[in-house]
Each structure stands twice: as C-alpha cells, then as structure tokens.
N, C-alpha and C. Protein backbone atom coordinates (compact mmCIF):
# COMPACT_ATOMS: atom_id res chain seq x y z
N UNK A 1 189.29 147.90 120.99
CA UNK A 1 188.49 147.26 119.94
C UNK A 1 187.05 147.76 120.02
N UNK A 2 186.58 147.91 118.93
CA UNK A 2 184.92 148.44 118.55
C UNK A 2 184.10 147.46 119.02
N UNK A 3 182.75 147.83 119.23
CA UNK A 3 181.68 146.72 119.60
C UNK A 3 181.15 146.72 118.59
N UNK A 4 180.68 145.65 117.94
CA UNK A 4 180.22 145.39 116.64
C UNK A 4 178.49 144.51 116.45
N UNK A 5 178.72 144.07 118.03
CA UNK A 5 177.73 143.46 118.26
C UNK A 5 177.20 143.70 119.56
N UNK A 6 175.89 143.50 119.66
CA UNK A 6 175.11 144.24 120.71
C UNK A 6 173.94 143.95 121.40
N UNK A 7 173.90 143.00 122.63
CA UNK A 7 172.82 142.46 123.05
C UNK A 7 172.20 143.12 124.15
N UNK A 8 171.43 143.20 124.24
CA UNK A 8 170.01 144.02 125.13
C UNK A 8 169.39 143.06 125.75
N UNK A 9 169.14 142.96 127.67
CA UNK A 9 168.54 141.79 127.84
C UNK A 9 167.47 142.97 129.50
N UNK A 10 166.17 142.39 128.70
CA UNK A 10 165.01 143.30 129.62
C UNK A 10 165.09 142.61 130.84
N UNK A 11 164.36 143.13 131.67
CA UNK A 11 164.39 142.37 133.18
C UNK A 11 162.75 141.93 133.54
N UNK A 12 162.65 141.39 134.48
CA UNK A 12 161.35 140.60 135.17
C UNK A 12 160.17 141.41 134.73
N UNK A 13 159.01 140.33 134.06
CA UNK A 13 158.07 141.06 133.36
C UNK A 13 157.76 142.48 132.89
N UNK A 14 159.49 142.54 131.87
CA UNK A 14 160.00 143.76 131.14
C UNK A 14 159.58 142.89 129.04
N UNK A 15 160.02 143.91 128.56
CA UNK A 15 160.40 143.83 127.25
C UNK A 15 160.91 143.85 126.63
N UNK A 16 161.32 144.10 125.10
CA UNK A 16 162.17 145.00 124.35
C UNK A 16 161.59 146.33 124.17
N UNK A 17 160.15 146.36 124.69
CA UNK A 17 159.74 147.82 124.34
C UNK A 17 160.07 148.60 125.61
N UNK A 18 160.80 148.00 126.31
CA UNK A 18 161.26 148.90 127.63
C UNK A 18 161.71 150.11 127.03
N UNK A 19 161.48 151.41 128.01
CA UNK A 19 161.68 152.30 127.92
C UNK A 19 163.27 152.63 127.19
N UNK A 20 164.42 152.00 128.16
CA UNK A 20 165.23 151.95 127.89
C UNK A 20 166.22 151.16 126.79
N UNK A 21 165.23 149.73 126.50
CA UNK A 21 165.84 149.23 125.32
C UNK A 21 165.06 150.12 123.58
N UNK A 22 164.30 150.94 123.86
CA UNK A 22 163.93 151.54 122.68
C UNK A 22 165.13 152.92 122.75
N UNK A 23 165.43 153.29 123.96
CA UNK A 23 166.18 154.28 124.09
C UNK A 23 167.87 154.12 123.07
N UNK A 24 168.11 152.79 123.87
CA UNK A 24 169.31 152.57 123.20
C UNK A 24 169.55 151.89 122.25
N UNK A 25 168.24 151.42 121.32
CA UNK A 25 167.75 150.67 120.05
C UNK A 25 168.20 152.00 119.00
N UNK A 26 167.29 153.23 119.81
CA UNK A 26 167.28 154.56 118.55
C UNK A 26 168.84 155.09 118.89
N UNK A 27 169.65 154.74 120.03
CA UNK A 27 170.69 155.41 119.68
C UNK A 27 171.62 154.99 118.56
N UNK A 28 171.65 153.37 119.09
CA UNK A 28 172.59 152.25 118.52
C UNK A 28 172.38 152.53 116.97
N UNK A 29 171.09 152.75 116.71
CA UNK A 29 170.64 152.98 115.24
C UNK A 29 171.22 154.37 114.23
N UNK A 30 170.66 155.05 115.19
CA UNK A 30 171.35 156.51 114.83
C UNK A 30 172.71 156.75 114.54
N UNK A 31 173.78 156.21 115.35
CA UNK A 31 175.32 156.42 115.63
C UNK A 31 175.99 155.77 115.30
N UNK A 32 175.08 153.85 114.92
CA UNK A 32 176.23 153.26 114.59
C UNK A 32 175.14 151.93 113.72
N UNK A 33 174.92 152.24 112.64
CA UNK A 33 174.18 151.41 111.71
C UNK A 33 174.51 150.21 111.26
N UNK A 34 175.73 149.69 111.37
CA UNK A 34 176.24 148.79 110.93
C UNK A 34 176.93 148.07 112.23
N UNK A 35 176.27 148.19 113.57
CA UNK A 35 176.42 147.52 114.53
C UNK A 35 174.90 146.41 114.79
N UNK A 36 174.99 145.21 114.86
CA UNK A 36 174.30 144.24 114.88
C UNK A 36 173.50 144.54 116.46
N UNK A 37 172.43 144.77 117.08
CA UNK A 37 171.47 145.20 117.91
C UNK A 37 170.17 143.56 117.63
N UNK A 38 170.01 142.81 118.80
CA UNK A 38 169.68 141.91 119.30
C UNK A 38 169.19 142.37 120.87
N UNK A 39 167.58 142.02 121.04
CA UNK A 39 166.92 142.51 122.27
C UNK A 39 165.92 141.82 122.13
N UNK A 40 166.45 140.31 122.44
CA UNK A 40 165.06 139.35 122.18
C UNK A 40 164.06 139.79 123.71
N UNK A 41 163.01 138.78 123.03
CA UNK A 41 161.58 138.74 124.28
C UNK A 41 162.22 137.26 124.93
N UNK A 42 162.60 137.75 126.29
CA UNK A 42 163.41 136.58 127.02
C UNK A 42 161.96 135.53 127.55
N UNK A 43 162.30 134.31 127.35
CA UNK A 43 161.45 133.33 128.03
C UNK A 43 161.58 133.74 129.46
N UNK A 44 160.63 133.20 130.76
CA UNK A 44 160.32 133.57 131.55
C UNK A 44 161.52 132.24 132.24
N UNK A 45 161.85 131.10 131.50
CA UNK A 45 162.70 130.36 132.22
C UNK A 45 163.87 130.58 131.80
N UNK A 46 164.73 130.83 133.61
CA UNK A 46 166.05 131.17 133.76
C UNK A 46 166.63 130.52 132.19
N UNK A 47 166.44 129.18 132.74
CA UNK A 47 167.16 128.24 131.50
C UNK A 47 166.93 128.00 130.32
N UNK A 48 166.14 128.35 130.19
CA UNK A 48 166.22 128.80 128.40
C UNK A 48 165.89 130.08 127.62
N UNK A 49 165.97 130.84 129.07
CA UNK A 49 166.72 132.28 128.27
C UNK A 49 168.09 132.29 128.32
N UNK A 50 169.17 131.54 129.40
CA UNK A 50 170.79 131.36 128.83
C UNK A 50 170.51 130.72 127.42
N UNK A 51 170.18 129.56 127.35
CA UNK A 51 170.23 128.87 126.43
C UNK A 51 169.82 129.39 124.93
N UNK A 52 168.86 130.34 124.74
CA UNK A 52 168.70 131.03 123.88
C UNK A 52 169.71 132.25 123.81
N UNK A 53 170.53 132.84 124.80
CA UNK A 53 171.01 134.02 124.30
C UNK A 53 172.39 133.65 124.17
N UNK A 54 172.77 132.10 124.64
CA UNK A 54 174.06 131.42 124.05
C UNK A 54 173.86 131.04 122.59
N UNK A 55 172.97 130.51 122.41
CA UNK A 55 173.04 130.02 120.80
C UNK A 55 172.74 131.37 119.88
N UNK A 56 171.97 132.67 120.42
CA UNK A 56 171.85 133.38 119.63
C UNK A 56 173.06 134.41 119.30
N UNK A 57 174.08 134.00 120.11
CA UNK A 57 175.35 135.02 119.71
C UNK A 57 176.70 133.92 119.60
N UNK A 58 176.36 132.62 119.34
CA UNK A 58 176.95 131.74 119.08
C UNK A 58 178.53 132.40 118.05
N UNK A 59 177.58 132.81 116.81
CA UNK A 59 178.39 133.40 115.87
C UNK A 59 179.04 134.56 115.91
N UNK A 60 178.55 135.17 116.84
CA UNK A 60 179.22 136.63 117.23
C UNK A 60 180.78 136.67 117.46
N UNK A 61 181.60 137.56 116.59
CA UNK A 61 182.83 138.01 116.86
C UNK A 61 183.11 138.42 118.34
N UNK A 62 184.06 137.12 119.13
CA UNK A 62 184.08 137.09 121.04
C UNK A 62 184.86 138.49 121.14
N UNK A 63 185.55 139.40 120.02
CA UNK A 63 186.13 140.57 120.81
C UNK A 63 185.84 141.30 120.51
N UNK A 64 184.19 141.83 119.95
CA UNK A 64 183.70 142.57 119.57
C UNK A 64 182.01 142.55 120.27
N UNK A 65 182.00 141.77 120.96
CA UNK A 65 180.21 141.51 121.49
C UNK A 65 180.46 141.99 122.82
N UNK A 66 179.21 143.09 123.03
CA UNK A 66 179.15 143.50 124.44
C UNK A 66 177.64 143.36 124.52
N UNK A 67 177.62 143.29 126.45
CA UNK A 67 175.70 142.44 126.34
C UNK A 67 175.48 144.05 127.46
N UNK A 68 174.01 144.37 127.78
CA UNK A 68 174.02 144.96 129.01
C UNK A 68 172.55 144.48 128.97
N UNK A 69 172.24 144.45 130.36
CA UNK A 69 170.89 144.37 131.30
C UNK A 69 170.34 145.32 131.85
N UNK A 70 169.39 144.94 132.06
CA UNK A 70 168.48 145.83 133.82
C UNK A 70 167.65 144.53 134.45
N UNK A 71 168.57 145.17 135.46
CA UNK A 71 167.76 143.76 136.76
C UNK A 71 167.43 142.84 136.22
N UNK A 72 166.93 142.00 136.32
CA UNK A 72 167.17 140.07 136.01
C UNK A 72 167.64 140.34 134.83
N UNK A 73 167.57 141.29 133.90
CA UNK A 73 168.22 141.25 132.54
C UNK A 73 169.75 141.81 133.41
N UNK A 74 170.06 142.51 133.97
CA UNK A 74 171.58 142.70 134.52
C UNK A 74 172.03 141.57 135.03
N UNK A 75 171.04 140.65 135.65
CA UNK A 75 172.16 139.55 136.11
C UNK A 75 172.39 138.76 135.07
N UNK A 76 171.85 138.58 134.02
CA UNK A 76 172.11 137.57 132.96
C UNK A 76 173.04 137.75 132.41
N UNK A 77 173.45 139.60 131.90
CA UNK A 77 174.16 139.89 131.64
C UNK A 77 175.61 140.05 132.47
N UNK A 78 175.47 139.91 133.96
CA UNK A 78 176.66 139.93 134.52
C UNK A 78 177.30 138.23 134.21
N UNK A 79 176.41 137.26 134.21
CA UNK A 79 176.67 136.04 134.01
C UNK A 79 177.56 135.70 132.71
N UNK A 80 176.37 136.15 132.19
CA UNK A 80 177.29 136.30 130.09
C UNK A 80 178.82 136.85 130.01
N UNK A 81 178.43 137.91 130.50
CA UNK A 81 179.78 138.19 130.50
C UNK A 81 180.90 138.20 131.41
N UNK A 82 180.62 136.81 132.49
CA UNK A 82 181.53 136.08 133.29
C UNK A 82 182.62 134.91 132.80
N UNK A 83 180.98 134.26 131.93
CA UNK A 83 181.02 132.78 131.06
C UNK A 83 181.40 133.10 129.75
N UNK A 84 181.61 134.31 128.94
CA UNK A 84 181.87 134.67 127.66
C UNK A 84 182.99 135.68 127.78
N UNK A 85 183.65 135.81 128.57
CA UNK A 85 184.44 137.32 128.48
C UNK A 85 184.57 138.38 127.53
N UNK A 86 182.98 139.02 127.92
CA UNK A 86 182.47 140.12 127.56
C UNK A 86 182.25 141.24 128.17
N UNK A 87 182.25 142.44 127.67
CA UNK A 87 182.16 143.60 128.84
C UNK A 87 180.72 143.41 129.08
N UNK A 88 179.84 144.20 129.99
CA UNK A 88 178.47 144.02 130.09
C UNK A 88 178.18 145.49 130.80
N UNK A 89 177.07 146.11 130.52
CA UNK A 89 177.03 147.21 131.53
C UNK A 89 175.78 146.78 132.29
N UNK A 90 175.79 146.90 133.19
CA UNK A 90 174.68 146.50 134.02
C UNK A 90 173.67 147.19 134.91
N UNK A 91 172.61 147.79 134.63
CA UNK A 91 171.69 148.49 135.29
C UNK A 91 170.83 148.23 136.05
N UNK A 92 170.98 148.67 137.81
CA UNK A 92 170.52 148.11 138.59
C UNK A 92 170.33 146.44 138.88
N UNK A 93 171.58 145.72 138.48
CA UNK A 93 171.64 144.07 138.49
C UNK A 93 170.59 143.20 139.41
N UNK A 94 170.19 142.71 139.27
CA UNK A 94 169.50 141.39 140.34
C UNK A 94 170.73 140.62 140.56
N UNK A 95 170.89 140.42 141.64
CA UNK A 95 172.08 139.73 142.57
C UNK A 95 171.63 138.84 143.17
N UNK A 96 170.02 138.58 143.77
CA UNK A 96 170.18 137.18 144.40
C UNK A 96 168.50 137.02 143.65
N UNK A 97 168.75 136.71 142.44
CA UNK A 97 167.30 136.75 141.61
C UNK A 97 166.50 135.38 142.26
N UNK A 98 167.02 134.22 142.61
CA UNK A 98 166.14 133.32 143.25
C UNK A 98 165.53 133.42 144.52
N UNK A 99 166.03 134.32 145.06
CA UNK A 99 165.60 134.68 146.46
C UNK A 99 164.65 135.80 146.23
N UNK A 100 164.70 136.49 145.21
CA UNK A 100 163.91 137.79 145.44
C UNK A 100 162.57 137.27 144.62
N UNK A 101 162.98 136.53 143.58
CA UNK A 101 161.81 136.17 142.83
C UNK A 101 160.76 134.92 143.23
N UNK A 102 161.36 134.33 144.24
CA UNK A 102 160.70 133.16 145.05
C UNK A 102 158.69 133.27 145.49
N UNK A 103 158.82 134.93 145.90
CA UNK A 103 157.48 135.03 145.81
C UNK A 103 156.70 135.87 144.74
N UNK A 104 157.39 135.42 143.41
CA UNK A 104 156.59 136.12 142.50
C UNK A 104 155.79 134.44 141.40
N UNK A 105 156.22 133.15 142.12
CA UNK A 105 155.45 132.45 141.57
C UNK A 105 153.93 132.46 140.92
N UNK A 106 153.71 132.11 139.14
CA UNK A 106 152.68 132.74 139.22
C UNK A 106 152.34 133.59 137.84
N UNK A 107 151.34 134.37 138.10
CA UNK A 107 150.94 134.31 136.35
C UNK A 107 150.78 136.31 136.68
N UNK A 108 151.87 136.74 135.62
CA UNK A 108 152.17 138.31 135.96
C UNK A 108 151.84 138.98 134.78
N UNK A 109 151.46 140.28 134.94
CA UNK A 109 151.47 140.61 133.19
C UNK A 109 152.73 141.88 132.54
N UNK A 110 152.63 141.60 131.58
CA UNK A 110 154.01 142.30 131.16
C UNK A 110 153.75 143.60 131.21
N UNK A 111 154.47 144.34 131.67
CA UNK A 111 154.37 145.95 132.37
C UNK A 111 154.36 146.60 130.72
N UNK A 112 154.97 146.28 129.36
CA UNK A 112 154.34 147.48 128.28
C UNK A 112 153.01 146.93 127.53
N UNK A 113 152.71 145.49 127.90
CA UNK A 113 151.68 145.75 127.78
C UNK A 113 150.67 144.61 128.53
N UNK A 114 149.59 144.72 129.06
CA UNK A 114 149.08 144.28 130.19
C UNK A 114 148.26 143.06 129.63
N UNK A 115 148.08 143.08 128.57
CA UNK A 115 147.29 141.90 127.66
C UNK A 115 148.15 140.66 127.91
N UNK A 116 149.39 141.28 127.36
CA UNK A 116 150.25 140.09 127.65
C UNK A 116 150.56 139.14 129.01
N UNK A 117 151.09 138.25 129.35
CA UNK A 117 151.46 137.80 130.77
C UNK A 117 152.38 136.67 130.70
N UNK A 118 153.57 136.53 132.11
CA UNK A 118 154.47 135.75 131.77
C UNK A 118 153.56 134.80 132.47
N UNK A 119 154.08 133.27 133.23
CA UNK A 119 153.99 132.35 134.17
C UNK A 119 155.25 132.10 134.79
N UNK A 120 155.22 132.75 136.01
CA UNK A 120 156.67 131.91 136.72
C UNK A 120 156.57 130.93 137.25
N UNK A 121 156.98 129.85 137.17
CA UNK A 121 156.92 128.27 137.54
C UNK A 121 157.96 128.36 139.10
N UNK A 122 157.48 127.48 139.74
CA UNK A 122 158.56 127.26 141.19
C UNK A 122 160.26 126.56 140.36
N UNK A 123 159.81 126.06 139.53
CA UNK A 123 161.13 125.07 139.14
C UNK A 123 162.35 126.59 138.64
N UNK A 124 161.39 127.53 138.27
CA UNK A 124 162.01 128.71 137.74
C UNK A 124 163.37 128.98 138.60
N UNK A 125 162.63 128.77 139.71
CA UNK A 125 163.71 129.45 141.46
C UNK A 125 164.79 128.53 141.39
N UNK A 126 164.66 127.25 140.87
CA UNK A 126 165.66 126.38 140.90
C UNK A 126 166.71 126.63 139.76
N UNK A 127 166.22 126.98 138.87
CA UNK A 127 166.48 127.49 137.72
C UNK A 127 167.74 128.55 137.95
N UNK A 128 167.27 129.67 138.53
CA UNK A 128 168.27 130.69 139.46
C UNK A 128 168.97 130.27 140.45
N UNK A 129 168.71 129.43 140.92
CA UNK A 129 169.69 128.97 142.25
C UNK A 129 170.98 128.37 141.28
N UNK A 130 170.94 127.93 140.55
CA UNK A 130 172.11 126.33 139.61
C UNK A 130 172.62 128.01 138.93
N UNK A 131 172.02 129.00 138.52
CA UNK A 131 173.11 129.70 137.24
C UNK A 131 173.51 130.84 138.59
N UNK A 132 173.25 131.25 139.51
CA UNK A 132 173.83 131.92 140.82
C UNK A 132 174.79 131.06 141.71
N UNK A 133 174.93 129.63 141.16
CA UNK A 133 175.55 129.41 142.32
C UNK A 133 176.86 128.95 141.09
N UNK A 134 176.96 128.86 139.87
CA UNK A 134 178.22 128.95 139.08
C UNK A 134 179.28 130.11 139.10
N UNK A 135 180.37 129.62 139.21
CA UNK A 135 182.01 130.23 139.81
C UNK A 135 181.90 131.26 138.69
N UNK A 136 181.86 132.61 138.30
CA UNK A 136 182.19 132.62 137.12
C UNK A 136 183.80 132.45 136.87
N UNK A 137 183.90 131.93 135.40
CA UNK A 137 185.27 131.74 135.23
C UNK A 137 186.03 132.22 134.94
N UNK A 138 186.08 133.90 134.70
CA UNK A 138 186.88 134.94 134.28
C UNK A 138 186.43 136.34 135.30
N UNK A 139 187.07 137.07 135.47
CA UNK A 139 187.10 138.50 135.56
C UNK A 139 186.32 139.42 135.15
N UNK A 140 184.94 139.20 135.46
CA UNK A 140 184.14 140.61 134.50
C UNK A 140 184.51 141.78 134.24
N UNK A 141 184.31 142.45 132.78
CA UNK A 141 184.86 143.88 133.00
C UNK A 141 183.08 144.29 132.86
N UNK A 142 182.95 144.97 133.95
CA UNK A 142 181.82 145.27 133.91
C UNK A 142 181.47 146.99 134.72
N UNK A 143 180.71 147.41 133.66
CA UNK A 143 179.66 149.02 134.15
C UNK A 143 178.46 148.81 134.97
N UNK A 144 178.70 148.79 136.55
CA UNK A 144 177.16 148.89 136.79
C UNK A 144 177.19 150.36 137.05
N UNK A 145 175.46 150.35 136.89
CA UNK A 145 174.91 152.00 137.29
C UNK A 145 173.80 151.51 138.10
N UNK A 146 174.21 152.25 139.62
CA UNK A 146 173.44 151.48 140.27
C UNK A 146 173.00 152.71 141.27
N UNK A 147 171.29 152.26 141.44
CA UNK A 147 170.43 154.01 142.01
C UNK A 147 170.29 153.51 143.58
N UNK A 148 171.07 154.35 144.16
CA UNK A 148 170.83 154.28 145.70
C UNK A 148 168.97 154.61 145.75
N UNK A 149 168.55 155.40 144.88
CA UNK A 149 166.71 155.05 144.95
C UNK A 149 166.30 154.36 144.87
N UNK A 150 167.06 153.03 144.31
CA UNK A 150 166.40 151.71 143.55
C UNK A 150 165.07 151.25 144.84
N UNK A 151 163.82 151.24 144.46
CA UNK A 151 162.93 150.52 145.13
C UNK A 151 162.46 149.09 145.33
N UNK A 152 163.56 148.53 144.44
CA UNK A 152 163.02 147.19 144.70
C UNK A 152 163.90 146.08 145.04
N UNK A 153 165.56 146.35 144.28
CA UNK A 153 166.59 146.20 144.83
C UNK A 153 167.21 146.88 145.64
N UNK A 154 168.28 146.50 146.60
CA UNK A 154 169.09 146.54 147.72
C UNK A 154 170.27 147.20 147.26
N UNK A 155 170.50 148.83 146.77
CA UNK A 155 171.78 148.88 146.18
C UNK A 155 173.03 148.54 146.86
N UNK A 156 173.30 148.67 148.04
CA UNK A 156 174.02 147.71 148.73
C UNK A 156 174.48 146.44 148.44
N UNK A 157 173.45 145.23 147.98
CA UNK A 157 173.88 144.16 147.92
C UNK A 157 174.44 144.31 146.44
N UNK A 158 173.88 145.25 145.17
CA UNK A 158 174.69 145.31 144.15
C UNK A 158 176.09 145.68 144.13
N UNK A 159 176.45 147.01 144.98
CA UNK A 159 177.65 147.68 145.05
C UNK A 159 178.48 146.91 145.31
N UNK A 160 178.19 145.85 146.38
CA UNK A 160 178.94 144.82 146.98
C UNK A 160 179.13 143.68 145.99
N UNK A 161 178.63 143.40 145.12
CA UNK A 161 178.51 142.21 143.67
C UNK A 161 179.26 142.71 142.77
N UNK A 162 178.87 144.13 142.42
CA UNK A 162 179.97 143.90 141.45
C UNK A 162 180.93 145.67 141.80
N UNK A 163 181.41 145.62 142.47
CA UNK A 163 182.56 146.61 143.07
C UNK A 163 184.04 146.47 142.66
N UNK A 164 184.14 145.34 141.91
CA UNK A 164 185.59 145.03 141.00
C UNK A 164 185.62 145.53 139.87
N UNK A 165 184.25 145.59 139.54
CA UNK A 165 183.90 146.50 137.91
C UNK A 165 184.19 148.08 138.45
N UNK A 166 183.84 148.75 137.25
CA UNK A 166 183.20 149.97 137.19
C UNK A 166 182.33 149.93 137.85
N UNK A 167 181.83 151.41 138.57
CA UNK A 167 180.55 151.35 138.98
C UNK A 167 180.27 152.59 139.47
N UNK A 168 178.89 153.24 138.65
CA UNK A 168 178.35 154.45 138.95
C UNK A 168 177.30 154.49 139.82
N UNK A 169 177.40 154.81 140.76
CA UNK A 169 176.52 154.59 141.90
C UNK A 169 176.03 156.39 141.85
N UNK A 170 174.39 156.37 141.66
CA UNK A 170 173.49 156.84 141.59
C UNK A 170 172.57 157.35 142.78
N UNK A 171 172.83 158.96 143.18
CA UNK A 171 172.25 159.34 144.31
C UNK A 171 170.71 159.57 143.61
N UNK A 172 169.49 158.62 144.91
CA UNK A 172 168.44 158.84 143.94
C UNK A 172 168.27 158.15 142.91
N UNK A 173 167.07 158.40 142.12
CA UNK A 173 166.85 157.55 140.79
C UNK A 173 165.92 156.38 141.18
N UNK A 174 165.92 155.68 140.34
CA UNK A 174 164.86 154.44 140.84
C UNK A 174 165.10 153.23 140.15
N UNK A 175 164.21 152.42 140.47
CA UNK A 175 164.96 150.82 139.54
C UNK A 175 164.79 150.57 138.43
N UNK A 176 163.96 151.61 137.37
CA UNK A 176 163.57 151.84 136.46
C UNK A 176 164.81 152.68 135.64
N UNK A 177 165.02 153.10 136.71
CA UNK A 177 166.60 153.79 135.81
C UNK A 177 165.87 155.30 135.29
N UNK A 178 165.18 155.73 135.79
CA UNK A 178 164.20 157.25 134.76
C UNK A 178 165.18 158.04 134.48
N UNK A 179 166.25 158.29 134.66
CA UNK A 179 167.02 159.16 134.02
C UNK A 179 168.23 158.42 133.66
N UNK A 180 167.94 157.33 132.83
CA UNK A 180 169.18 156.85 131.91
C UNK A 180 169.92 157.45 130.57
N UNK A 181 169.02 158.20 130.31
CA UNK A 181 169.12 159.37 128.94
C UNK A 181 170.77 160.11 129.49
N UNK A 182 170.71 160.30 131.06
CA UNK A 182 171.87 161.27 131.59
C UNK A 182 173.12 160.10 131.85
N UNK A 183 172.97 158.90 131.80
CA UNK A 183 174.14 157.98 131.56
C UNK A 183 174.61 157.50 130.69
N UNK A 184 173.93 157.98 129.21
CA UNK A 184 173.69 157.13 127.88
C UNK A 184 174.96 157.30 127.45
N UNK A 185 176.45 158.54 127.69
CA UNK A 185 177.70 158.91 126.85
C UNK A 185 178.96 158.10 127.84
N UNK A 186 178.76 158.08 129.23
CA UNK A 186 179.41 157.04 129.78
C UNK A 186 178.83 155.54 129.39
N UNK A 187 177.82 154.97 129.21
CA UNK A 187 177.52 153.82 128.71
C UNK A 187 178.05 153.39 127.19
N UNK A 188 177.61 154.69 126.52
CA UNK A 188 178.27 154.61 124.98
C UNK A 188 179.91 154.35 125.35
N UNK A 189 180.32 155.19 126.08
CA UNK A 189 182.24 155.43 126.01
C UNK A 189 182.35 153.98 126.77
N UNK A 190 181.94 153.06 127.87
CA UNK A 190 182.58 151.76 128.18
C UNK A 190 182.10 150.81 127.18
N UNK A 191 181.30 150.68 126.05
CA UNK A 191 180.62 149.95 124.90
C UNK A 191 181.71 150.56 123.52
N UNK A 192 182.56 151.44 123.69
CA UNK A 192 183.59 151.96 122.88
C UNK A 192 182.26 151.91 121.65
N UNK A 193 181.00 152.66 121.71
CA UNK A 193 180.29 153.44 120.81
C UNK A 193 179.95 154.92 120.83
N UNK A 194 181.06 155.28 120.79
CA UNK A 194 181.10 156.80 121.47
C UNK A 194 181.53 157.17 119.63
C-alpha cells in the first residue's frame, strides 16, 4: 500500500526548517504532489506534542500514514507508530529522552533561528518518563538510520531499541544526520514513495 500521508516530527530545539525536513518537504513535493506532508512546530511539552500530533492525523487514512523523526522527533515517532500501527523511519531516535533531557531544564534557543527560544519545564521530564514507560501495543515496523558518529546519542543504546526493525547503522556521520541526501532512496523505498 502507498503512503498518502506524511508526518515529519523535528527533534530538541529543532524545526520544520531543519535541514532535513526542508530536504524531504522538496522531495515529497517534487515526486509525489498529491501526498498530504504535515511538519508541525512541536510544543516543547512531551504532552502536548502527542496530543497535538494525535488529533492532527486523527483523520488520516490508518493504512496509508507513515510518520518519521530525528531524535526526540524519532522517539515520538517510534511511539506513534507503536500506538498507531504505522511504519516510522527513525533518524538517530532518542531512547531514553527523560534521562538525557533532565539537564537541559530551561530556556534554549531554536538552532534555525536563534531569536526564537523554547522553555523546558522540569514537569517536561515527567512528561517523558509516563510516554517511555508505555508498553507499546503492537510491533513497530520501523527504519532506523542510526550514525555510529552520532555525538550526542549513544548509538548503541539505539541499535539495541529498535533492532527488531530495520536498521541502517551508519559508519561515521553525526546526529545531525549530514549526509541524509545519501539515505533519501532507501527512506523513499520503506515509505513505498519510491
């Protein structure tokens, strides 16, 4: 079955103008015009960015919607598509986002543009602890691409998270993903937008 629908979810004081969600904004656009492309500006709380990206694909055809992430946007998306049985591809995932984000309490500014700034609240961490510590209830079919360079995550603890999926494990590279352009036709072919 085709993907018809298409959610994009940025990671920790990321965007939609991420490098990579403009990357696969101009592909999605280019190749497949009449596929629905959604890459909101996620609230900074765990819980009402689920809550917003549940009601915002509420209506979405369930065998046609695929989500993908990067880091805290990968774990949301590994979640989504635990709790939704959806494929998800996942780039460089956050795996234990309450633990890693514990000391980023606090007022950060958004990396495309510096004017801007999130606030992470402590309740945030709690926030991640309650949606990390849910069973998921299905089988993910899931793509990670995951950079043994990663500098900020542990590719280890990813490989080990999601190793039931797919998974392109990346000699080198970084957590930024800088050469995602060279994964974009395996990402297209598990998103069946090839």
């Amino acid at each position: 079955m085709s993907t018809t629908h298409l959610l994009y979810l940025h990671g920790f004081r990321s965007s939609p103008q991420s490098a990579k969600a403009q990357i696969m904004a101009q592909r999605v656009q280019t190749l497949h015009p009449g596929v629905t492309w959604w890459c909101p500006q996620l609230p900074a709380s765990p819980a009402q960015a689920v809550a917003l990206l549940l009601q915002g694909t509420a209506a979405w055809p369930p065998g046609h919607m695929a989500v993908m992430g990067s880091s805290l946007g990968g774990f949301y998306a590994a979640w989504l598509s635990a709790h939704l049985s959806i494929p998800a591809v996942l780039i460089n995932p956050a795996v234990h986002p309450a633990r890693d984000l514990a000391r980023y309490i606090g007022e950060h500014p958004v990396w495309q543009d510096p004017a801007q700034s999130i606030f992470f609240e402590p309740a945030y961490v709690q926030e991640l602890v309650q949606l990390e510590s849910q069973p998921p209830p299905t089988m993910p079919s899931t793509l990670a691409l995951i950079a043994k360079g990663d500098e900020v995550l542990d590719w280890r603890e990813m490989l080990a998270r999601h190793q039931a999926g797919q998974v392109c494990l990346i000699e080198g590279s970084d957590h930024a993903l800088s050469d995602f352009e060279d994964h974009l036709l395996q990402i297209l072919e598990f998103l069946r937008l090839v």
